[in-house]
Protein backbone atom coordinates (compact mmCIF):
# COMPACT_ATOMS: atom_id res chain seq x y z
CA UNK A 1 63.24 -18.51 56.26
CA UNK A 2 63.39 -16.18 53.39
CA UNK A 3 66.23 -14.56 52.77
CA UNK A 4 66.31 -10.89 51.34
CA UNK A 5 68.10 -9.97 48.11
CA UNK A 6 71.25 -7.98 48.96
CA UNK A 7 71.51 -4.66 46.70
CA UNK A 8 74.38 -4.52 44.09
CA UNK A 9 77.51 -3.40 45.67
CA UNK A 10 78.29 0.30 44.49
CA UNK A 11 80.58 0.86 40.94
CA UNK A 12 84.15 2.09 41.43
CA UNK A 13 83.54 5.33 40.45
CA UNK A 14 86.18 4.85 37.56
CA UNK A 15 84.16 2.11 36.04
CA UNK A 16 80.93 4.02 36.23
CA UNK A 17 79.16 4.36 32.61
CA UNK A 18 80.31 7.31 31.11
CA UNK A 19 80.26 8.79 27.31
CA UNK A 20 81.83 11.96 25.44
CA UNK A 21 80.89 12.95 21.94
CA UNK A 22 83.66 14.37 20.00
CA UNK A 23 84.54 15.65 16.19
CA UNK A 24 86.27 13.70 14.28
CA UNK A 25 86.55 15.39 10.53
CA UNK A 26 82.90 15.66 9.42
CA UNK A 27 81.54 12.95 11.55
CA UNK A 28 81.22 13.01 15.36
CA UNK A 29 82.84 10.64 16.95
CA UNK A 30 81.23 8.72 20.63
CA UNK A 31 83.10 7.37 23.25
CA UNK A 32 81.84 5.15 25.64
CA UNK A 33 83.54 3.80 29.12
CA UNK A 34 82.50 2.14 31.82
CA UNK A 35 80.10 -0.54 32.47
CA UNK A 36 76.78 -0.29 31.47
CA UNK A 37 74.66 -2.56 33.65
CA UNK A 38 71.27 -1.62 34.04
CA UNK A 39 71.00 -3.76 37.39
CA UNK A 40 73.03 -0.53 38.76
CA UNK A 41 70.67 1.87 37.95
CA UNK A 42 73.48 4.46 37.03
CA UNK A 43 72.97 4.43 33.10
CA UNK A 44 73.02 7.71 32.20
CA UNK A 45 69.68 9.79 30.25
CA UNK A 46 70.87 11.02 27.53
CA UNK A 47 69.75 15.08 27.20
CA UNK A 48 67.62 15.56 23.97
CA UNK A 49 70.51 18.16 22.82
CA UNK A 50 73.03 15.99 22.93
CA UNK A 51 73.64 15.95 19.13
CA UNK A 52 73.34 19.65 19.12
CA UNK A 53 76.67 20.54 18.40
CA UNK A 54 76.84 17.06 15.67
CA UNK A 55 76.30 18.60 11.87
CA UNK A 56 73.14 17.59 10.29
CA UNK A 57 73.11 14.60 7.84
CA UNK A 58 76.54 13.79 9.44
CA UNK A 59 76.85 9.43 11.17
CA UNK A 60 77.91 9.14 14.65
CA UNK A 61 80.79 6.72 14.78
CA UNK A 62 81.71 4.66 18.22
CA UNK A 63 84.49 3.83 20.10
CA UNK A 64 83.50 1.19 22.78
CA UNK A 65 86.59 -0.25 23.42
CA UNK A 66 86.58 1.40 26.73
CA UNK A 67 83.67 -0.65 28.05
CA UNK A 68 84.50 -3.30 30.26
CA UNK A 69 80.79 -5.09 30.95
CA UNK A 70 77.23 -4.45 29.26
CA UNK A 71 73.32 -5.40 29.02
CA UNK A 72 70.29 -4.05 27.94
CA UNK A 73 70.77 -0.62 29.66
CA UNK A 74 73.92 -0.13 26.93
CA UNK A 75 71.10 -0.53 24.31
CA UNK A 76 68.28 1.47 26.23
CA UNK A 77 71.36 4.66 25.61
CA UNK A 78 71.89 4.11 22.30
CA UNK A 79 68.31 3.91 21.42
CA UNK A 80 68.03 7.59 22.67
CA UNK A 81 71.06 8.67 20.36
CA UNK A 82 69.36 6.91 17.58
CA UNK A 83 65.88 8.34 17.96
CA UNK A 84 67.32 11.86 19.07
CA UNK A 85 69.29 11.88 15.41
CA UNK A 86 66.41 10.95 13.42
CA UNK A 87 64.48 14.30 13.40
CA UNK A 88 67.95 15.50 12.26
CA UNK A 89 68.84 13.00 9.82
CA UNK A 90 72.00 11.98 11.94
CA UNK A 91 72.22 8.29 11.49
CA UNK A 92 74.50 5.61 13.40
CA UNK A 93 77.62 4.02 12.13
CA UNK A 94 76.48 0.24 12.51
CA UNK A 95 79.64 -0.83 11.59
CA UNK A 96 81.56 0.65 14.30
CA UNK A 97 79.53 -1.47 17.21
CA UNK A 98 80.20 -4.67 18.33
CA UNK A 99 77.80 -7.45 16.56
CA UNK A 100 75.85 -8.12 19.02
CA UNK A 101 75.39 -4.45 20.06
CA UNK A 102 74.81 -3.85 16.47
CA UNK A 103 71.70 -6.93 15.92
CA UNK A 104 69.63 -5.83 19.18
CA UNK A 105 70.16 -2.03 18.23
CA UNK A 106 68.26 -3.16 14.52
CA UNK A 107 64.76 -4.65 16.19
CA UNK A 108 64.37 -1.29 17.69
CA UNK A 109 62.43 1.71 15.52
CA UNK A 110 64.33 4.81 14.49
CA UNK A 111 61.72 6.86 15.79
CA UNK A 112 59.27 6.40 19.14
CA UNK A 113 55.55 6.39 18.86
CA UNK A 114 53.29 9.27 18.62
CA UNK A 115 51.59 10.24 21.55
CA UNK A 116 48.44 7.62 21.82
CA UNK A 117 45.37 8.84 20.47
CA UNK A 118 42.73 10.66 22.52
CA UNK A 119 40.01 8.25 24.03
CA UNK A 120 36.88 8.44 21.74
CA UNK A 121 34.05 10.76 22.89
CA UNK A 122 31.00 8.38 24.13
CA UNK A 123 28.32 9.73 21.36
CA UNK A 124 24.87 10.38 23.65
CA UNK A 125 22.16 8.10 23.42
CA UNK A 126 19.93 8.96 20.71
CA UNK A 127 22.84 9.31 18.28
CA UNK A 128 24.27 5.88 19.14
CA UNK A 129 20.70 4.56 18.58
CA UNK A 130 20.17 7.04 15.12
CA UNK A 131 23.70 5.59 14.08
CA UNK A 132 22.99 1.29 14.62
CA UNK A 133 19.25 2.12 13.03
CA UNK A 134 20.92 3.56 9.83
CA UNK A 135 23.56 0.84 9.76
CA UNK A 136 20.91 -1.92 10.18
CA UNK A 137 19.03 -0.23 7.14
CA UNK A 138 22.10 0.09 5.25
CA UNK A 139 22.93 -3.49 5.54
CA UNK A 140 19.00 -4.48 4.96
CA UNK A 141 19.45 -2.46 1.76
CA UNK A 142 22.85 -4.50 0.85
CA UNK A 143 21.48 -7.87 1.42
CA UNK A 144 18.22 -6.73 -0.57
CA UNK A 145 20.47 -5.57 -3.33
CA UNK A 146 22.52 -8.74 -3.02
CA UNK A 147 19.19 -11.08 -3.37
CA UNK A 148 18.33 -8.74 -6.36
CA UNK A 149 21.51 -9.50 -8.04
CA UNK A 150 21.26 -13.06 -7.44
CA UNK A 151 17.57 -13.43 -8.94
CA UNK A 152 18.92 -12.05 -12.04
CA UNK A 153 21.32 -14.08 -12.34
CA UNK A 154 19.02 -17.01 -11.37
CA UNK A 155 17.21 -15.82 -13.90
CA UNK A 156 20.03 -15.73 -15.98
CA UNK A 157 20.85 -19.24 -15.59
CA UNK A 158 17.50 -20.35 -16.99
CA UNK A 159 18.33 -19.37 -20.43
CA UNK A 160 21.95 -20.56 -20.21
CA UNK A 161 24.01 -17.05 -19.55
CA UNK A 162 25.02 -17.35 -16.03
CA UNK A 163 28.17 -17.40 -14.79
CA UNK A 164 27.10 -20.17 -12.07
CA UNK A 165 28.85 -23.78 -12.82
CA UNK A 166 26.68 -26.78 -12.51
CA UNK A 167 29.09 -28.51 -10.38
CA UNK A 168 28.94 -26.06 -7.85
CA UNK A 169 25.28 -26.19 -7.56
CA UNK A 170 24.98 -29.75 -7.32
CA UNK A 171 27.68 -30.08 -4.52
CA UNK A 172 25.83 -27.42 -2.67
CA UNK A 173 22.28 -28.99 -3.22
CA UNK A 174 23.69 -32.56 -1.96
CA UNK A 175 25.22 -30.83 0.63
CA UNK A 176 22.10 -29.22 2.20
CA UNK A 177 19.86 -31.65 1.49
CA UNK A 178 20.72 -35.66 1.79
CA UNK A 179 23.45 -34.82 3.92
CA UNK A 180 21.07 -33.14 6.33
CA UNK A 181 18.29 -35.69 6.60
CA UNK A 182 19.75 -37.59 9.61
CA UNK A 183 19.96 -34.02 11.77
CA UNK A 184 16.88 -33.16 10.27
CA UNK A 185 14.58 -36.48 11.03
CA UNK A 186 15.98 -36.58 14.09
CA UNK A 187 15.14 -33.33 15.53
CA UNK A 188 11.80 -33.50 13.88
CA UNK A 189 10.92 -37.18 15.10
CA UNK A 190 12.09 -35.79 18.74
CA UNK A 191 9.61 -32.69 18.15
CA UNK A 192 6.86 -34.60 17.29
CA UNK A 193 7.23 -37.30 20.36
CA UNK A 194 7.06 -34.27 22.68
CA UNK A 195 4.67 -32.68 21.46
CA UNK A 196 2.69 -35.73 21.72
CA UNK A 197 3.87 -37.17 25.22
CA UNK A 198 3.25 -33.08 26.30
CA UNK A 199 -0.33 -33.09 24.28
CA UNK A 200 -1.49 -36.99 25.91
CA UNK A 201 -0.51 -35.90 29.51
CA UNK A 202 -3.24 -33.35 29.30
CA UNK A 203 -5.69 -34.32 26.63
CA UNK A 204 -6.15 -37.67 28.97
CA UNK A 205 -7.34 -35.82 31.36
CA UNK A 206 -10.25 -34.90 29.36
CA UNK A 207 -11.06 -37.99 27.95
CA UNK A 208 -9.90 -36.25 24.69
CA UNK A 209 -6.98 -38.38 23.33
CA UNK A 210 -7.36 -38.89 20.45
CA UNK A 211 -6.68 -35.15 19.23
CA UNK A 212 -3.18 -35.74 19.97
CA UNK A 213 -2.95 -36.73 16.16
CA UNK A 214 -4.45 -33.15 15.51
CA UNK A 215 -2.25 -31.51 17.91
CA UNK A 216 1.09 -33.08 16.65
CA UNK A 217 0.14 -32.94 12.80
CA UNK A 218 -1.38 -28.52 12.88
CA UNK A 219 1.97 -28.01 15.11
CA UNK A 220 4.22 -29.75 12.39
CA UNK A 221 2.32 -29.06 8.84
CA UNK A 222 1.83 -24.99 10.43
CA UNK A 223 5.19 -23.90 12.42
CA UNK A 224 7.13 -26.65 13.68
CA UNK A 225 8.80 -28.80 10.84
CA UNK A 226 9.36 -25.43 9.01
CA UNK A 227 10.62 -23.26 11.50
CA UNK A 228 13.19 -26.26 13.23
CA UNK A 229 14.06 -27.41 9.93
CA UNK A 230 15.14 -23.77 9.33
CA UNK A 231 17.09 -23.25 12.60
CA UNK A 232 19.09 -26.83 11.76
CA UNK A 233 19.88 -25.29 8.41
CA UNK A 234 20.92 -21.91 9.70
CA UNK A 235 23.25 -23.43 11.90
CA UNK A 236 24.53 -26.06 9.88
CA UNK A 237 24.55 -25.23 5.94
CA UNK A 238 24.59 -20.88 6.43
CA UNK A 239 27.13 -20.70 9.27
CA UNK A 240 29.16 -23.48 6.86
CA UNK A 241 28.74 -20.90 3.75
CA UNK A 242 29.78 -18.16 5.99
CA UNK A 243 33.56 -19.69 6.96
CA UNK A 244 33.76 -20.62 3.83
CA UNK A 245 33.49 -17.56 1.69
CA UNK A 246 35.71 -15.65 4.24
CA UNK A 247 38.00 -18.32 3.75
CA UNK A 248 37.82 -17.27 0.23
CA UNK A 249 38.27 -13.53 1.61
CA UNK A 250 41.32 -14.49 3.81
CA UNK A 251 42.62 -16.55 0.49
CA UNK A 252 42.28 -13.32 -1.93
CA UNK A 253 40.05 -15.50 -3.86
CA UNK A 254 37.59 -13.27 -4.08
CA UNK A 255 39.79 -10.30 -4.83
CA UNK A 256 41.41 -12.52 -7.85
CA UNK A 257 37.52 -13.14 -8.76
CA UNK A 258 36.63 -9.79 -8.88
CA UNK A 259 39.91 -9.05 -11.26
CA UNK A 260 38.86 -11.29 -13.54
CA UNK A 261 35.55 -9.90 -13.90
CA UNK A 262 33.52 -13.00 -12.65
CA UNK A 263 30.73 -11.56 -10.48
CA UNK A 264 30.45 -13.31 -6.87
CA UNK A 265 26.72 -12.98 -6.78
CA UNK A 266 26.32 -15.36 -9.86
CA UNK A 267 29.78 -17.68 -9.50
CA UNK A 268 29.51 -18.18 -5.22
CA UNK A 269 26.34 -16.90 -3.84
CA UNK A 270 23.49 -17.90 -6.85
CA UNK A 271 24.36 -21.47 -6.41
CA UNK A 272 24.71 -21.56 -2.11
CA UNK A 273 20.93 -19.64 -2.25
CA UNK A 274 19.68 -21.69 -5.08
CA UNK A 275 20.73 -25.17 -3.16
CA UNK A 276 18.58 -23.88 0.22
CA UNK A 277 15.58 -22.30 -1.69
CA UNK A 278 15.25 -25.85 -3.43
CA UNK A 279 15.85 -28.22 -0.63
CA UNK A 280 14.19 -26.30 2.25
CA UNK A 281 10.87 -27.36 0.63
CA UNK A 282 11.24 -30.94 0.80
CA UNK A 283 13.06 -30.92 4.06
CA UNK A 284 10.24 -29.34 5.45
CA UNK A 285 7.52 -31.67 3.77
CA UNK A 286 10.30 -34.20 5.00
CA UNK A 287 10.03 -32.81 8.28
CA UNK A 288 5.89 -32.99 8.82
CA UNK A 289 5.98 -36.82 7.90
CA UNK A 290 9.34 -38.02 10.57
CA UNK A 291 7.75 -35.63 12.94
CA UNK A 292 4.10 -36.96 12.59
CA UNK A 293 5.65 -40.26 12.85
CA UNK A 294 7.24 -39.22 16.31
CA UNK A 295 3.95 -38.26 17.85
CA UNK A 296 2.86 -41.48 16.51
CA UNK A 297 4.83 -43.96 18.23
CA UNK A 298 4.35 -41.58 21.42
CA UNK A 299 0.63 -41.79 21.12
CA UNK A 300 0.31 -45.41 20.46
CA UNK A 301 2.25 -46.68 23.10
CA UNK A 302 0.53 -44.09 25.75
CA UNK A 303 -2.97 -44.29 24.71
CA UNK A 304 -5.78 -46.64 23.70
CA UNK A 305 -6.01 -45.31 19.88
CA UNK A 306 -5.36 -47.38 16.72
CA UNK A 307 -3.12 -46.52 13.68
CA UNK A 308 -5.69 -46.59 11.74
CA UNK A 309 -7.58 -43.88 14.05
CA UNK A 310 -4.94 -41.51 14.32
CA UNK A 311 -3.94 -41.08 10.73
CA UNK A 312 -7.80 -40.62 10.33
CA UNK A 313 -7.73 -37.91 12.63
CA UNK A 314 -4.58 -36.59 11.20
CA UNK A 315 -5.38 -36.16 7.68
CA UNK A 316 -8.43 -34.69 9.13
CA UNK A 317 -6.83 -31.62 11.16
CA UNK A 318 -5.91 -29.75 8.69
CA UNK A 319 -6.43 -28.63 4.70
CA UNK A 320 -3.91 -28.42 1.53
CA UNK A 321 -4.28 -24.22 2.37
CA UNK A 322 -1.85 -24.86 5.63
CA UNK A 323 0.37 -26.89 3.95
CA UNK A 324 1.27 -24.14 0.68
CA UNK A 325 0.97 -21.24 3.11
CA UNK A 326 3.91 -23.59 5.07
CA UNK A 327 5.73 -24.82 1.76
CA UNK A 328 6.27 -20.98 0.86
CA UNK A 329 7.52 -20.25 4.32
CA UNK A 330 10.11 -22.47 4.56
CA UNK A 331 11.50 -21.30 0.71
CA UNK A 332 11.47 -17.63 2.06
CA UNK A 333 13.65 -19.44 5.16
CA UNK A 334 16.37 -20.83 2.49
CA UNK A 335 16.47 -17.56 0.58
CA UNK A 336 17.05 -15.28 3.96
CA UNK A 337 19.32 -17.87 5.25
CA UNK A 338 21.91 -18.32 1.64
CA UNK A 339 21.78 -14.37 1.73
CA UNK A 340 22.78 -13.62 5.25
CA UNK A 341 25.27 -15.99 5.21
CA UNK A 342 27.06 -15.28 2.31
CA UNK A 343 26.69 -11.70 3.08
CA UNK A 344 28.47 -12.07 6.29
CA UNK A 345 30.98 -14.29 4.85
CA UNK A 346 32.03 -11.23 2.31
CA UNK A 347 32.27 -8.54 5.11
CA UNK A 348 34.21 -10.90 6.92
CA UNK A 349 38.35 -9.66 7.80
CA UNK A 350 41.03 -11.44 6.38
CA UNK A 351 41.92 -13.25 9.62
CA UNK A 352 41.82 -16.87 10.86
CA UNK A 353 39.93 -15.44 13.48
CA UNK A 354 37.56 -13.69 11.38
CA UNK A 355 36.43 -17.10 10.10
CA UNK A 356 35.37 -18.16 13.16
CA UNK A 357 33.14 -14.92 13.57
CA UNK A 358 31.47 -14.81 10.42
CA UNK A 359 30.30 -18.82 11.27
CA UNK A 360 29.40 -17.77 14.70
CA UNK A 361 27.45 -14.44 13.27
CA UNK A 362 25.77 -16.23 10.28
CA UNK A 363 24.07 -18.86 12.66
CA UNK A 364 23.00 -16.13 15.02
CA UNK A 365 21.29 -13.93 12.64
CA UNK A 366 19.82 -17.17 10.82
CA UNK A 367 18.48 -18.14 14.07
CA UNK A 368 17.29 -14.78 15.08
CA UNK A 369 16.15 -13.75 11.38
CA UNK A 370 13.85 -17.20 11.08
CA UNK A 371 12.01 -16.68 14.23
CA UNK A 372 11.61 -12.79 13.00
CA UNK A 373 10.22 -13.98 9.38
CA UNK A 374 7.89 -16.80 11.33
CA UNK A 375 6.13 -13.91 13.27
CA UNK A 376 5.82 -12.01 10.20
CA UNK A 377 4.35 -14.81 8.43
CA UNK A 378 1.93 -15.81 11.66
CA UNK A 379 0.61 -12.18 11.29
CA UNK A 380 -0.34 -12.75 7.78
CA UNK A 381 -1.67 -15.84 8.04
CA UNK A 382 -3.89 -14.11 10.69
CA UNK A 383 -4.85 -11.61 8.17
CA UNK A 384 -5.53 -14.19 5.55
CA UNK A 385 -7.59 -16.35 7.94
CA UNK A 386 -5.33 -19.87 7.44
């Protein structure tokens, strides 16, 4: 059975909390009596012209001696007198309250809070939409500035006058391109088997297959191998270049860089663009040959074709014109994914936090970005007539 709390018995009325305010030469002078127990719910409120008749500039002193028993609701009062005296530049005699009165009185502000601020207006539709468009175009226009900055200084480096260290581009280059085979041939090699197993399943039916060596090698040489390789690099070298220039940013690195002079579009993002716009290529060429090879071991163990007769039919499928239109792809990919990512990285907060975003955000617009440039390019090689 539960048993119900019993209300506090009711305070003698002479130990009930109770304070005077008296002049003592040019300083008032507080006296305080009682017990102040919050649990008894008779702490008084003190009036907001309490200190009316206490001279401005003056310091309340306190006598406390009186009290008898105290908590929180002690402090809740003198918090009042404190913030009531502030407007008038009365301040409290510290000194005169007991040490313990005297720490938890400290953590509390001299003055309260303004009144919270109004909730913001909800802006109507075709403003919200007018304000994200010119956003969007006023990043577009950063990041194309940003990529301008960092082809000069590309350019730069060619005859010796950049600000880019060798060292840094070599880490970077090893670091998005040997250390990403393994993801990269295995994703591709997986591509390339399903493709196949996907293309044999059907093609069978028709007699037809041995144009699964066509189907895997225009999939892979024309969108696959570029655009996968691109979406494994976005997510593992740009969302990596992202945390760590907001590291940077959280570090005041980049402040301390910018003190000294040393542009950050030649010193940290030349060398992360320069190491994808290099290696993308041969990742992607890279790419083409594990994933041909997947559809390969899928299409000789599921159909009645020799080696021999599918890398006939392969080499056959498609010309040298598919594979540059593909090899120039995949080095826009490594520009658009270096830029985003750094970009995000430097418009990242200072926050532990905010690292965590900026990885998460620079893998999502890689991602999205790719698939956006891929259409592009599939309308112009329409155009074009590859």
């Amino acid at each position: 059975m539960t048993q119900l709390q019993k209300p506090p018995a009711p305070l003698d009325p002479s130990q009930s909390p109770q304070w005077s305010l008296t002049s003592e030469g040019n300083n008032p002078l507080l006296t305080l009596r009682g017990v102040w127990l919050a649990r008894t719910g008779n702490i008084p409120q003190f009036p907001k012209d309490g200190l009316r008749a206490a001279p401005a500039g003056s310091t309340i002193t306190f006598d406390m001696s009186p009290i008898t028993d105290w908590d929180t609701g002690l402090i809740a009062f003198l918090w009042d007198i404190k913030r009531s005296g502030h407007d008038r530049h009365i301040t409290l005699d510290a000194q005169s309250l007991p040490a313990p009165v005297r720490q938890l009185l400290e953590l509390l502000p001299d003055a309260s809070d303004g009144p919270p601020p109004p909730p913001a207006k909800r802006l109507p539709v075709l403003e919200r939409i007018g304000g994200h468009t010119i956003s969007s175009l006023t990043e577009i226009g950063t990041v194309t500035s940003l990529g301008g900055m960092t082809l000069r200084g590309g350019l730069q480096a060619l005859t010796g006058r950049s600000r880019m260290r060798l060292s840094d581009l070599l880490s970077d280059t090893a670091n998005a391109g040997p250390q990403a085979l393994l993801i990269v041939g295995i994703v591709n090699f997986l591509i390339g088997a399903i493709l196949a197993f996907v293309g044999a399943v059907e093609l069978q039916k028709f007699a037809a297959g041995i144009y699964v060596a066509s189907l895997v090698g225009i999939a892979m040489v024309r969108e696959m191998a570029a655009v996968m390789t691109a979406i494994i690099m976005a997510g593992r070298t740009g969302g990596a270049y992202a945390a760590r220039i907001s590291t940077m940013q959280g570090n005041e690195e980049i402040d301390a860089l910018n003190v000294f002079g040393i542009p950050t579009s030649t010193y940290l993002i030349l060398p992360a663009v320069l190491s994808l716009v290099i290696t993308m290529p041969f990742l992607y060429l890279y790419g083409c040959l594990i994933g041909m090879l997947g559809g390969f071991v899928v299409a000789i163990s599921m159909l009645d074709i020799t080696a021999a007769g599918y890398f006939h039919q392969t080499i056959t499928s498609f010309g040298i014109g598919q594979f540059i239109f593909a090899f120039v792809k995949s080095i826009v990919f490594g520009a658009f994914i270096g830029l985003t990512s750094c970009r995000i990285g430097l418009k990242a907060g200072r926050s532990a936090a905010d690292v965590g975003i900026a990885a998460t955000r620079a893998v999502v617009v890689g991602i999205v970005g790719v698939i956006a440039i891929d259409a592009i390019f599939a309308v112009i090689a329409d155009v074009l007539g590859i």
